[in-house]
Protein backbone atom coordinates (compact mmCIF):
# COMPACT_ATOMS: atom_id res chain seq x y z
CA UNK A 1 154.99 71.35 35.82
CA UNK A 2 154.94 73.59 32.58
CA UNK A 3 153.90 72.51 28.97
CA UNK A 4 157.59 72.17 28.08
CA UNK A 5 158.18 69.60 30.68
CA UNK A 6 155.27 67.61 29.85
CA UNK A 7 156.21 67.86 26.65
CA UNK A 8 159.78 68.39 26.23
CA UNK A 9 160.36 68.46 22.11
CA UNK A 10 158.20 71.49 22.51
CA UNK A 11 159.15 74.62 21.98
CA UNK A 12 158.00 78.61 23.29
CA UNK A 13 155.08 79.53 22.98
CA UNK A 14 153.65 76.43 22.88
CA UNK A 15 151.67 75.63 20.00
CA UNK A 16 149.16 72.99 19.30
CA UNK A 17 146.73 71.87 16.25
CA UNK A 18 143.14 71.55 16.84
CA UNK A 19 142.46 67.41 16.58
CA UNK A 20 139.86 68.27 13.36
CA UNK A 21 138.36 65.09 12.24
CA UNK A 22 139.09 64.34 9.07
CA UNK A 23 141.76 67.28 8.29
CA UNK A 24 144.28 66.09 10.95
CA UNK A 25 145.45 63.10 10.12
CA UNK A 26 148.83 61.42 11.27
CA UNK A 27 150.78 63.65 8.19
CA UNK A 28 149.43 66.66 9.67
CA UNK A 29 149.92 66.10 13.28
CA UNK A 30 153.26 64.23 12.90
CA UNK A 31 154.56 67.47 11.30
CA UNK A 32 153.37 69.74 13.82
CA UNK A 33 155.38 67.52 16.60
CA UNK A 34 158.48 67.52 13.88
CA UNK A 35 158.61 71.21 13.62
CA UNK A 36 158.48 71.03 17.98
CA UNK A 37 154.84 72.13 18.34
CA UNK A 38 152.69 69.96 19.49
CA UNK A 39 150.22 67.17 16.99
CA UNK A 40 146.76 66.38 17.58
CA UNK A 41 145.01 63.44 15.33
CA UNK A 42 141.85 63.61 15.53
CA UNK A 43 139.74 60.51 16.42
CA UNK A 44 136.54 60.96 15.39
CA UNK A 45 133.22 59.91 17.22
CA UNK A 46 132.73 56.43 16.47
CA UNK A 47 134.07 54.33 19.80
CA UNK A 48 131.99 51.34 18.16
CA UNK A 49 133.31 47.93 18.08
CA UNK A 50 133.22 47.40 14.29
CA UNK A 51 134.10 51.38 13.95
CA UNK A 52 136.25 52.04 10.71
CA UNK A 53 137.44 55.08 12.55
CA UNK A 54 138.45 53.33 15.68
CA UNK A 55 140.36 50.78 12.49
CA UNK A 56 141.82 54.20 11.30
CA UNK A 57 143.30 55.37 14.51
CA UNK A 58 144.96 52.04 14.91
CA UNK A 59 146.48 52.19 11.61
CA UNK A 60 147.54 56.48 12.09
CA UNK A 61 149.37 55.73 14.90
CA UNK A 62 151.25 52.81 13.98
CA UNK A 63 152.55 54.80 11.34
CA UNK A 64 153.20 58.01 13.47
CA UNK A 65 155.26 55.63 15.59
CA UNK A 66 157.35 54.72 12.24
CA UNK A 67 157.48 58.35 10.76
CA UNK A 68 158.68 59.63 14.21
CA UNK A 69 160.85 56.74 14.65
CA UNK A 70 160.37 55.70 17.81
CA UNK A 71 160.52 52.30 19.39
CA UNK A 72 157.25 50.63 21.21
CA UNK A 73 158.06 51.71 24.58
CA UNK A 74 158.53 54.96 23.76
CA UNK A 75 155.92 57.75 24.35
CA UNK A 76 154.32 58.72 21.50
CA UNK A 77 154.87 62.50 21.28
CA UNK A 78 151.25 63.48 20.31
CA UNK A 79 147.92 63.11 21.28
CA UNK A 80 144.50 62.42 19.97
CA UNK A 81 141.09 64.37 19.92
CA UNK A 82 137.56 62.68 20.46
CA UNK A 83 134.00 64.30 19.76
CA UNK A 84 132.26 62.83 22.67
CA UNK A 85 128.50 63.74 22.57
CA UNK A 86 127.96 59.74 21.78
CA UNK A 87 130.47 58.24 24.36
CA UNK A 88 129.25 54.90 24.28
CA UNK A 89 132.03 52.22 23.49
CA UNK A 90 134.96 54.98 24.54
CA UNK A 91 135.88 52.82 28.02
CA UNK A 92 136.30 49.50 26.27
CA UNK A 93 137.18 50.16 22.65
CA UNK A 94 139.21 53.31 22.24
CA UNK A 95 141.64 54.02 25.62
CA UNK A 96 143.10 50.42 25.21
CA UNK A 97 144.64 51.53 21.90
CA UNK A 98 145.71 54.60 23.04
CA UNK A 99 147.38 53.21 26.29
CA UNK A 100 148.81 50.81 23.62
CA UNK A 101 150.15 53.60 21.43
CA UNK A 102 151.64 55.67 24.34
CA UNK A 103 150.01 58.80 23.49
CA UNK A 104 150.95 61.86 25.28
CA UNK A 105 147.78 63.61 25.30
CA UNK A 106 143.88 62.71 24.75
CA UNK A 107 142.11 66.11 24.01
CA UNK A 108 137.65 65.49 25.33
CA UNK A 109 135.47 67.89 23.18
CA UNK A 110 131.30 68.49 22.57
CA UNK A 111 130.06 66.32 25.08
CA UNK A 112 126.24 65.61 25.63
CA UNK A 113 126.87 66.92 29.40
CA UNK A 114 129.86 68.67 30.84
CA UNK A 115 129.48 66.05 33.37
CA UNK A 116 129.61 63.35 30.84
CA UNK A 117 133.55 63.78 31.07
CA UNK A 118 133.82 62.50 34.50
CA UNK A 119 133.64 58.57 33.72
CA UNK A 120 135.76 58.68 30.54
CA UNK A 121 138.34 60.78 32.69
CA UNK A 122 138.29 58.52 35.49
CA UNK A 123 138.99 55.40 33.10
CA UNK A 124 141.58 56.82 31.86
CA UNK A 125 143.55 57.75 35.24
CA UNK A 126 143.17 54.07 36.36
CA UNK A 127 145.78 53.63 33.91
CA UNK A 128 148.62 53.68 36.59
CA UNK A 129 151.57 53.34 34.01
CA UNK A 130 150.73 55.88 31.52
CA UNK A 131 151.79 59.49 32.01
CA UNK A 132 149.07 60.74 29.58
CA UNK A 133 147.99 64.51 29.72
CA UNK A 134 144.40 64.91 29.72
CA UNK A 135 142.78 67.84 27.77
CA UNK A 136 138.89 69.32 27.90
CA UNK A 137 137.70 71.65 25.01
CA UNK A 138 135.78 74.28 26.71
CA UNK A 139 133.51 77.35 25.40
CA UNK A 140 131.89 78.63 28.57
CA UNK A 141 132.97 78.93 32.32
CA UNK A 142 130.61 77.27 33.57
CA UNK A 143 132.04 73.95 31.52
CA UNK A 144 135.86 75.20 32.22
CA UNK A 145 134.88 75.15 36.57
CA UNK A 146 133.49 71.45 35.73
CA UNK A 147 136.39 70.53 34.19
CA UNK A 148 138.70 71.75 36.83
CA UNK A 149 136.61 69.84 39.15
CA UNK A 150 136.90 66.67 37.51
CA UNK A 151 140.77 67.00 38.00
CA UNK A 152 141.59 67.41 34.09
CA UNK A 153 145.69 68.18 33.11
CA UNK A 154 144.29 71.25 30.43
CA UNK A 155 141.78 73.64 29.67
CA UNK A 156 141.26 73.90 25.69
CA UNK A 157 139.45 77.42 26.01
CA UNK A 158 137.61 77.92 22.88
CA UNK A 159 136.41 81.37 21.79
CA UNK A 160 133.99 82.11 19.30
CA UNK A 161 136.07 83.01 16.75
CA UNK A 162 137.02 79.44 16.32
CA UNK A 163 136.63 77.88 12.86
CA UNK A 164 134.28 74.65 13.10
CA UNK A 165 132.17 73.12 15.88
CA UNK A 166 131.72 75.27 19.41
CA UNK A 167 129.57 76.33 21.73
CA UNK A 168 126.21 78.61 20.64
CA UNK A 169 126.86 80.40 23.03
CA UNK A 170 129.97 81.53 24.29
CA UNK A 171 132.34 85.15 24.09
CA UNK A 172 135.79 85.47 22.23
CA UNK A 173 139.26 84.94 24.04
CA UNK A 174 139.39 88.17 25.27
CA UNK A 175 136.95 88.17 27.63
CA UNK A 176 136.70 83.97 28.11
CA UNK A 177 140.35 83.71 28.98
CA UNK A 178 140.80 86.17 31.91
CA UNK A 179 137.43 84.74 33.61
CA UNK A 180 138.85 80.84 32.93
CA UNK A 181 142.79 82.11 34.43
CA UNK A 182 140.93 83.45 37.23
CA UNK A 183 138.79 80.99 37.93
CA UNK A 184 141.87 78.26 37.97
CA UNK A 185 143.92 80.72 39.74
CA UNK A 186 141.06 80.90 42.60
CA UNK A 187 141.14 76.92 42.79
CA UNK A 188 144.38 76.87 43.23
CA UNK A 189 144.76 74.65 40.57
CA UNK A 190 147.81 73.34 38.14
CA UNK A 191 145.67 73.49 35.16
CA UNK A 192 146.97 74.39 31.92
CA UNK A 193 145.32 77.29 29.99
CA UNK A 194 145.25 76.64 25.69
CA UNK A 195 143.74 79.78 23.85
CA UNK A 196 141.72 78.43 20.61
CA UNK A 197 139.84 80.31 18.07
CA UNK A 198 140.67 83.23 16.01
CA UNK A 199 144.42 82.66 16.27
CA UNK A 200 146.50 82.69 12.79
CA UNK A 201 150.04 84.22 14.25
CA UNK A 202 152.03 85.76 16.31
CA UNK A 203 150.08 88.84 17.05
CA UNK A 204 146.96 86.72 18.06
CA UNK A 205 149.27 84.35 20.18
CA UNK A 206 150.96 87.29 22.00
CA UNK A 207 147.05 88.23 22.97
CA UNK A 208 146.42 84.97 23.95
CA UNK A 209 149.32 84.64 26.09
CA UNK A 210 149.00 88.52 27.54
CA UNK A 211 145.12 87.42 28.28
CA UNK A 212 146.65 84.47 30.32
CA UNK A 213 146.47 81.62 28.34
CA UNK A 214 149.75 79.53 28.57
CA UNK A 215 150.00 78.62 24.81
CA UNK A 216 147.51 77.91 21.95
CA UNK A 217 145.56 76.13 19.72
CA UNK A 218 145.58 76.81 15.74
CA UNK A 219 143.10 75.61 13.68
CA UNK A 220 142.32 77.08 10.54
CA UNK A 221 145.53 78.48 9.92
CA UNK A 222 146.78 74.55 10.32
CA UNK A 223 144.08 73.74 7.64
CA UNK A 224 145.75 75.71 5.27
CA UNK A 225 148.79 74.03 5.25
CA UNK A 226 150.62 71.64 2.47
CA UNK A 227 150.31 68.65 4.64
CA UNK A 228 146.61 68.99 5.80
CA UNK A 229 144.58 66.66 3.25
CA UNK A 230 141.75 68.90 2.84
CA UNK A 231 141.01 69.56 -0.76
CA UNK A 232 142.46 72.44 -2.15
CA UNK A 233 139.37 73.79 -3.21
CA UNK A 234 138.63 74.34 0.11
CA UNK A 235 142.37 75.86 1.44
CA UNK A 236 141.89 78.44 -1.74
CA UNK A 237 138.20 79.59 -0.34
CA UNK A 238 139.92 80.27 3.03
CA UNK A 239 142.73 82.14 1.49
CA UNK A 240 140.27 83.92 -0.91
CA UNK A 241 138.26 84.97 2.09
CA UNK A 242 138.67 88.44 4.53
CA UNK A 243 136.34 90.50 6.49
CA UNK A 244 135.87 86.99 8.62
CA UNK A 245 133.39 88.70 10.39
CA UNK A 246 131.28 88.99 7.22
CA UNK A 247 132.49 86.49 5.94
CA UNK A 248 131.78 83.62 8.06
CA UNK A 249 128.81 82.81 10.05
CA UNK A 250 128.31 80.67 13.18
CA UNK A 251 125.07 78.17 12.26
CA UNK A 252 123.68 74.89 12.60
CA UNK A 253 122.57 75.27 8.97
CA UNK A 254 125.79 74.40 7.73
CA UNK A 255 125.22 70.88 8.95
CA UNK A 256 121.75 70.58 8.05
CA UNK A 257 122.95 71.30 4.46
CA UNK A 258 125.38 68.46 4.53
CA UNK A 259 123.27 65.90 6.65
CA UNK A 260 126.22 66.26 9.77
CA UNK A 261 123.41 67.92 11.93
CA UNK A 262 124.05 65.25 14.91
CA UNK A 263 125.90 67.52 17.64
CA UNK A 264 123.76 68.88 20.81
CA UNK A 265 121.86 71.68 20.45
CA UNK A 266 124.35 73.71 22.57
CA UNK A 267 126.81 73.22 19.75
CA UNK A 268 127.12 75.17 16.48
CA UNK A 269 129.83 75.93 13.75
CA UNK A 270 131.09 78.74 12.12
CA UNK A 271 132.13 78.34 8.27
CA UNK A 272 132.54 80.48 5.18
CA UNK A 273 129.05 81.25 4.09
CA UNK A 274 129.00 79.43 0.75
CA UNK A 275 126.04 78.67 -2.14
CA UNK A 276 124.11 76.35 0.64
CA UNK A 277 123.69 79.00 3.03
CA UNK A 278 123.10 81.72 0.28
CA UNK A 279 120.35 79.38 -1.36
CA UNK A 280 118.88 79.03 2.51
CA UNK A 281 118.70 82.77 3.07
CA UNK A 282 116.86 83.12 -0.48
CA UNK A 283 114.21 80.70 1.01
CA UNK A 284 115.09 77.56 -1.12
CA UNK A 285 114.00 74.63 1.32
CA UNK A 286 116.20 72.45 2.83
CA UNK A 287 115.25 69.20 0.65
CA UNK A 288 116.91 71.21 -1.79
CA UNK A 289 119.74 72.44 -0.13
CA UNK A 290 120.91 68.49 0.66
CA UNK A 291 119.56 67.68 -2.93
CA UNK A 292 121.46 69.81 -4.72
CA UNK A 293 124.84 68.99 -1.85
CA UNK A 294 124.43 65.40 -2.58
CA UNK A 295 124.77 65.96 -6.68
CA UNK A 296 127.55 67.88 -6.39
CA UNK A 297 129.19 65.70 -4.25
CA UNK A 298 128.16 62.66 -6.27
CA UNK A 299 130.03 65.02 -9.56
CA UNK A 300 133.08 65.22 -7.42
CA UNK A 301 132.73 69.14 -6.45
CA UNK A 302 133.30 70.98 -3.53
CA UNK A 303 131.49 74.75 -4.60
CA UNK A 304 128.89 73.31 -1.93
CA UNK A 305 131.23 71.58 0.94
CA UNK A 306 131.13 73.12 4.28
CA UNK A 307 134.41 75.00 4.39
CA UNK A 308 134.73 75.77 8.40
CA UNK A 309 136.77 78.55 8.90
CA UNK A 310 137.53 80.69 12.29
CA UNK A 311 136.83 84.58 11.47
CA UNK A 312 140.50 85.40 11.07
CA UNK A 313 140.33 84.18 7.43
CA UNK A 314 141.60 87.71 6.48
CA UNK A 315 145.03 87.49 7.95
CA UNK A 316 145.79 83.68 6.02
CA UNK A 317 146.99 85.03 2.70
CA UNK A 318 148.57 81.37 1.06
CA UNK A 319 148.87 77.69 1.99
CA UNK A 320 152.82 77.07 3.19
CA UNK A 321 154.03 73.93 5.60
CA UNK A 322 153.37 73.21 9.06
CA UNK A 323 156.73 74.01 9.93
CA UNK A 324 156.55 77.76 8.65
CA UNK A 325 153.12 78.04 10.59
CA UNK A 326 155.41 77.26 13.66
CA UNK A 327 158.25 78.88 12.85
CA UNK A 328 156.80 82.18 11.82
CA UNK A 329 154.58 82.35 14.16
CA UNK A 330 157.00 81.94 17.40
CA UNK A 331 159.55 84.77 15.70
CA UNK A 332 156.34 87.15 15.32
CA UNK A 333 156.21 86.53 19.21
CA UNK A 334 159.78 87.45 19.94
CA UNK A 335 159.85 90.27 17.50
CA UNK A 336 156.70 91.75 18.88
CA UNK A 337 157.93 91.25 22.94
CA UNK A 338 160.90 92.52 22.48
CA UNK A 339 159.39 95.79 20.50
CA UNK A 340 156.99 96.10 23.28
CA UNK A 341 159.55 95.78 26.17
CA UNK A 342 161.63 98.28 24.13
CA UNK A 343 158.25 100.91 24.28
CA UNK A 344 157.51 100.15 27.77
């Protein structure tokens, strides 16, 4: 079975949004499935009993279902993205509503464990009457062979040019793909391969797919779109940015400064280095730092929010729609196969 099968309003390539909590919201990923790629919510953390998030999935895809219009029975065409380093509550409280909803995909990221995967996976399989496609964010080999092992639908393989949350340490796509293909190609395996991190168009999803990958994940680039609901503060840094290399870091600090610092210590996150950072490296403390974050935040400014950002910030040059991302994006592909079958 191929990605298009699975998910047949999909187009080639294949193109997916990263499930970013808090930036991809139903709007975001609804429009990503509308324009035939394929829509990630993301879920959050929370998989309490009394968790507003949990509340807030419920509500997102209800109204997916209506913006998509699509009756109750019907699959819902797009999936949803948990952090999972605190999986405590995710058995009882959160696959019931999304065996409920129909979702086509549930995308497993940052656990505590790589092996931590295994239960939630197996929950979800006794499920009997739900064709749901089950995704694992990986950084490492190591976690993609575990993942294989626990008999997972996708590979999410994340390089370390991704914007946000991923692995300390890990290598970019170039060099991570290949070893992951090979690896799932030794197993024998019908795993899918995603590429994730550093990709913003055509010419990084041609890479992706010539490294083996059999479509990909966009983050940042999706961040900077007209229907993601981050401020615009935030989308103009990004756009404002280049030299990503220079110009973002990968850090724990940039939780510390805004009191997030809760993931694993295997986990970090690469953002635009912003005031908090540049006040850290002049040796301000970090009472400070989250002083002088919580003020501005309390004033209604975002100079001091975390802006995560993958290190291809230098080839995003405005905010357009979801459906241009897409669009673009898969004509870049053609036009730059076809030159290169024409040279070869």
């Amino acid at each position: 079975m191929t990605l298009s099968e699975w998910f047949p309003h999909t187009t080639i390539p294949f193109i997916a949004n990263a499930p970013m909590f808090g930036f991809a919201d139903v709007n975001l990923a609804t429009a990503v499935t509308k324009a035939h790629g394929f829509g990630f919510i993301g879920g959050g953390f929370d998989f309490r009993t009394e968790s507003t998030q949990l509340a807030n999935l419920k509500t997102q895809l209800a109204e997916a279902r209506s913006i998509l219009d699509l009756a109750e029975n019907e699959t819902l065409p797009l999936g949803v993205g948990f952090i999972t380093f605190q999986s405590e509550g995710f058995v009882e409280n959160v696959i019931p509503i999304l065996w409920e909803n129909r979702v086509a995909a549930v995308w497993l990221s940052f656990p505590k464990d790589d092996e931590d995967h295994e239960v939630l996976i197996r929950a979800i399989r006794r499920y009997r009457d739900w064709d749901v496609k089950l995704f694992v964010q990986v950084g490492t080999v190591r976690a993609a062979e575990t993942a294989v092992g626990q008999g997972v639908d996708g590979l999410v393989v994340q390089g370390t040019d991704a914007g946000g949350h991923q692995w300390a340490r890990g290598a970019g796509l170039i060099s991570l793909v290949p070893e992951v293909r090979d690896l799932v190609n030794a197993r024998n395996a019908t795993t899918v391969v995603l590429a994730a991190g550093g990709i913003v168009d055509g010419r990084g999803c041609v890479a992706a797919l010539g490294l083996g990958a059999d479509g990909i994940v966009m983050g940042t680039r999706f961040l900077v779109t007209s229907e993601c609901p981050a401020p615009s503060a935030m989308k103009q840094t990004i756009v404002a940015s280049s030299d990503g290399g220079v110009s973002t870091i990968k850090s724990v600090r940039h939780d510390v400064f805004q009191s997030t610092d809760v993931f694993p210590r295997q986990y970090d996150g690469r953002a635009v280095i912003g005031v908090s950072y540049e006040d850290s490296q002049e040796g301000i403390s970090d009472e400070e730092v989250i002083r002088r974050y919580n003020e501005a935040r309390k004033a209604g400014e975002d100079d001091r929010r975390t802006v995560w950002a993958g290190a291809s910030v230098g080839s995003i040059k405005e905010v357009v729609s979801v459906g241009d991302v897409i669009q673009t994006t898969q004509q870049e592909v053609r036009m730059i196969l076809e030159r290169m079958k024409g040279e070869l």
